[in-house]
C-alpha atoms as a PDB file:
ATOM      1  CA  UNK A   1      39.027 -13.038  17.415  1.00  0.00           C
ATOM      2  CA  UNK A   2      41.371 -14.655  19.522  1.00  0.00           C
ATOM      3  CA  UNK A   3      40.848 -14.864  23.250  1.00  0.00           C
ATOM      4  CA  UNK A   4      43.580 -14.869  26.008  1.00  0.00           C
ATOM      5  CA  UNK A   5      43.490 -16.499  29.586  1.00  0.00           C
ATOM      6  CA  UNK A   6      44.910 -13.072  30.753  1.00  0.00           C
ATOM      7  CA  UNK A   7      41.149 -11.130  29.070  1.00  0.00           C
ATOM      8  CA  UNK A   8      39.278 -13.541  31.516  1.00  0.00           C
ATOM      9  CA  UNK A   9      39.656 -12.167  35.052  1.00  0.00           C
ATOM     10  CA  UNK A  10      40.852 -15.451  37.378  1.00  0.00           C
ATOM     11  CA  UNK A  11      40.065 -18.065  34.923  1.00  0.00           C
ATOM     12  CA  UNK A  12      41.051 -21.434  35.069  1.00  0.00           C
ATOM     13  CA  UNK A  13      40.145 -22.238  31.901  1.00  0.00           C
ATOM     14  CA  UNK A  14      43.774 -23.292  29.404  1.00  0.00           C
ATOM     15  CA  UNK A  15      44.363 -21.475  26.654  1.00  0.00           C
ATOM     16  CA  UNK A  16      44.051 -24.661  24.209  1.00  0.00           C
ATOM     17  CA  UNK A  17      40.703 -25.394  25.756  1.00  0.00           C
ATOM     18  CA  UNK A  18      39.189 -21.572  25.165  1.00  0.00           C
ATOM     19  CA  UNK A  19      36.202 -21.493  22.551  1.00  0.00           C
ATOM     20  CA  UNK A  20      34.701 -18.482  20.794  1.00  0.00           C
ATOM     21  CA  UNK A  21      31.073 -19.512  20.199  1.00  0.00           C
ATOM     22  CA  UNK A  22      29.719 -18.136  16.944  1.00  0.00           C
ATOM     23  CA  UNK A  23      26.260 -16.938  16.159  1.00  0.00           C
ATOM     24  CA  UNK A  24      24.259 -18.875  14.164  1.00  0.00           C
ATOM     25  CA  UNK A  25      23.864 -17.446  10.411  1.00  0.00           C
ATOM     26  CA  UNK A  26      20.853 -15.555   9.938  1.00  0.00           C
ATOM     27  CA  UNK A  27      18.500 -18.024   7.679  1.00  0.00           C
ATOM     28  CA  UNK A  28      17.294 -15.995   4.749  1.00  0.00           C
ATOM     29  CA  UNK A  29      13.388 -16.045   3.518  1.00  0.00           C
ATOM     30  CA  UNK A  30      12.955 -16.418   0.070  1.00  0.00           C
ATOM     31  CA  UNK A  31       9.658 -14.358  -1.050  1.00  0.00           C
ATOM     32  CA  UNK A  32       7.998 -13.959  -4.276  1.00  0.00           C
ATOM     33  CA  UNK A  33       6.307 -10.623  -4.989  1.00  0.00           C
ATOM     34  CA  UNK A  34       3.063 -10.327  -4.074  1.00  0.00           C
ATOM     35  CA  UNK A  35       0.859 -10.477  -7.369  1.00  0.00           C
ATOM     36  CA  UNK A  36      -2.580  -8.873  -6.923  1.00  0.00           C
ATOM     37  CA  UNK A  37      -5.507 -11.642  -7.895  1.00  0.00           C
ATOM     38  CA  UNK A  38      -7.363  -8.964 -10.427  1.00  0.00           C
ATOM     39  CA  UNK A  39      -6.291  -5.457 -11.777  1.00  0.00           C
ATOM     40  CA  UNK A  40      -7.920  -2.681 -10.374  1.00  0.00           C
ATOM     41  CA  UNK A  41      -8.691   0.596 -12.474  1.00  0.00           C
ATOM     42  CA  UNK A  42      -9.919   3.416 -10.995  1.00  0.00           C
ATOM     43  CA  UNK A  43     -12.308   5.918 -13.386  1.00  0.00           C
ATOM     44  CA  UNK A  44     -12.259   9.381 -12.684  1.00  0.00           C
ATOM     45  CA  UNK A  45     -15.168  11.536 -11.086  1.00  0.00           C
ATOM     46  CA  UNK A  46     -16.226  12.646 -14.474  1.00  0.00           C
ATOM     47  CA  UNK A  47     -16.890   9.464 -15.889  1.00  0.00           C
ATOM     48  CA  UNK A  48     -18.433   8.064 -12.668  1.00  0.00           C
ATOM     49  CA  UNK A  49     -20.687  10.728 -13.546  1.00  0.00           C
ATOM     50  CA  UNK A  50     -21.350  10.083 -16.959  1.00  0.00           C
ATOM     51  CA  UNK A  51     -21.560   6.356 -16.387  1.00  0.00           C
ATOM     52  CA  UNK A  52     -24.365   7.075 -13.739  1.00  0.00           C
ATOM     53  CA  UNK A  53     -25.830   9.183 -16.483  1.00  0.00           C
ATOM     54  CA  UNK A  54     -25.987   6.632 -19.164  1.00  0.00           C
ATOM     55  CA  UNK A  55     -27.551   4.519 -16.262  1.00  0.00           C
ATOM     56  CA  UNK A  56     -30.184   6.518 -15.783  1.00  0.00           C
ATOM     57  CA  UNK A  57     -29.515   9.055 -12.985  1.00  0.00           C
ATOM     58  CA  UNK A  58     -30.460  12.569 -12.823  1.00  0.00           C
ATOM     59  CA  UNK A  59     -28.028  15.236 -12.043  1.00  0.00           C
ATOM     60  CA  UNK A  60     -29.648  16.363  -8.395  1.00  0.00           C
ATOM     61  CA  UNK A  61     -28.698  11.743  -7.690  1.00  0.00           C
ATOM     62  CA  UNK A  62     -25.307  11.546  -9.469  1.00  0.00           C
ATOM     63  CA  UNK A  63     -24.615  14.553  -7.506  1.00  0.00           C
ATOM     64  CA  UNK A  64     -25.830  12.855  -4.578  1.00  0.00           C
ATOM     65  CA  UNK A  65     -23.863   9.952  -4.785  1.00  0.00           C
ATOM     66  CA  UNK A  66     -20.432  11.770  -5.837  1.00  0.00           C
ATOM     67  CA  UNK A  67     -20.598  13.961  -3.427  1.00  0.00           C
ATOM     68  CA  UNK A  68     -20.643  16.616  -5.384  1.00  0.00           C
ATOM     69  CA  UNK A  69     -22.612  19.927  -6.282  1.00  0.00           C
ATOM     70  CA  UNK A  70     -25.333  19.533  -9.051  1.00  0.00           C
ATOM     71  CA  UNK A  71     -23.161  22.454 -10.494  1.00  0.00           C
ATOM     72  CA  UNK A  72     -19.925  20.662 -11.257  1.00  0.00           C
ATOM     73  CA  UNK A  73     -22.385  17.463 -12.295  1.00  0.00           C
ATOM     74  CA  UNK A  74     -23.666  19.744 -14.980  1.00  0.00           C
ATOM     75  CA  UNK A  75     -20.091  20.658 -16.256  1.00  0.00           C
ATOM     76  CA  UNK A  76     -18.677  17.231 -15.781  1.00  0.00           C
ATOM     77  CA  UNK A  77     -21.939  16.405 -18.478  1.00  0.00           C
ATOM     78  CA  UNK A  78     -21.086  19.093 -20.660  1.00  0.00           C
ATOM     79  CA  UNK A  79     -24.264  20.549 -20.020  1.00  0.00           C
ATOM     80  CA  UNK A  80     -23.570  23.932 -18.679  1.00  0.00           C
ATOM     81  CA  UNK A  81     -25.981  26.522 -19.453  1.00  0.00           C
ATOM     82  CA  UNK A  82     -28.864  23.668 -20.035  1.00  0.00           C
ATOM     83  CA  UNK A  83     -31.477  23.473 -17.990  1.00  0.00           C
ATOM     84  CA  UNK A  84     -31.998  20.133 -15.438  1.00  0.00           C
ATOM     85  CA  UNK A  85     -34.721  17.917 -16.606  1.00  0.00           C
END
């Protein structure tokens, strides 16, 4: 860019003396990716519900605790059509 006397309204400044101050360059961070400290796994609702089973719970409790009907416990079991004991 080149700056005249005559784009400065009533300047006394010389041409040869005229400076065009730059911004300074943006610094630049220098990340690494984030890396998680374990690995997470997630287990669906129907083995939460037979891991509370082989733990000991009864339906109307893993039902309870899933937030779930004792219903959909029963067929998450595989024991549909059994009676709750």
């Amino acid at each position: 860019m080149k700056i005249e006397p005559t784009n400065l309204p009533n300047s006394p400044v010389q041409p040869s003396k005229l400076q065009v101050a730059k911004a300074p360059a943006a610094e630049t961070a220098v990340t690494s990716p984030v890396q998680p400290n374990k690995d997470i796994v997630e287990i669906s609702v129907p083995a939460q519900a037979r891991q509370l089973q082989q733990q000991g719970q009864t339906v109307d409790q893993i039902a309870l605790k899933l937030n779930l009907s004792a219903q959909v416990v029963n067929q998450y079991l595989g024991l549909v059509g059994q009676k709750q004991g």
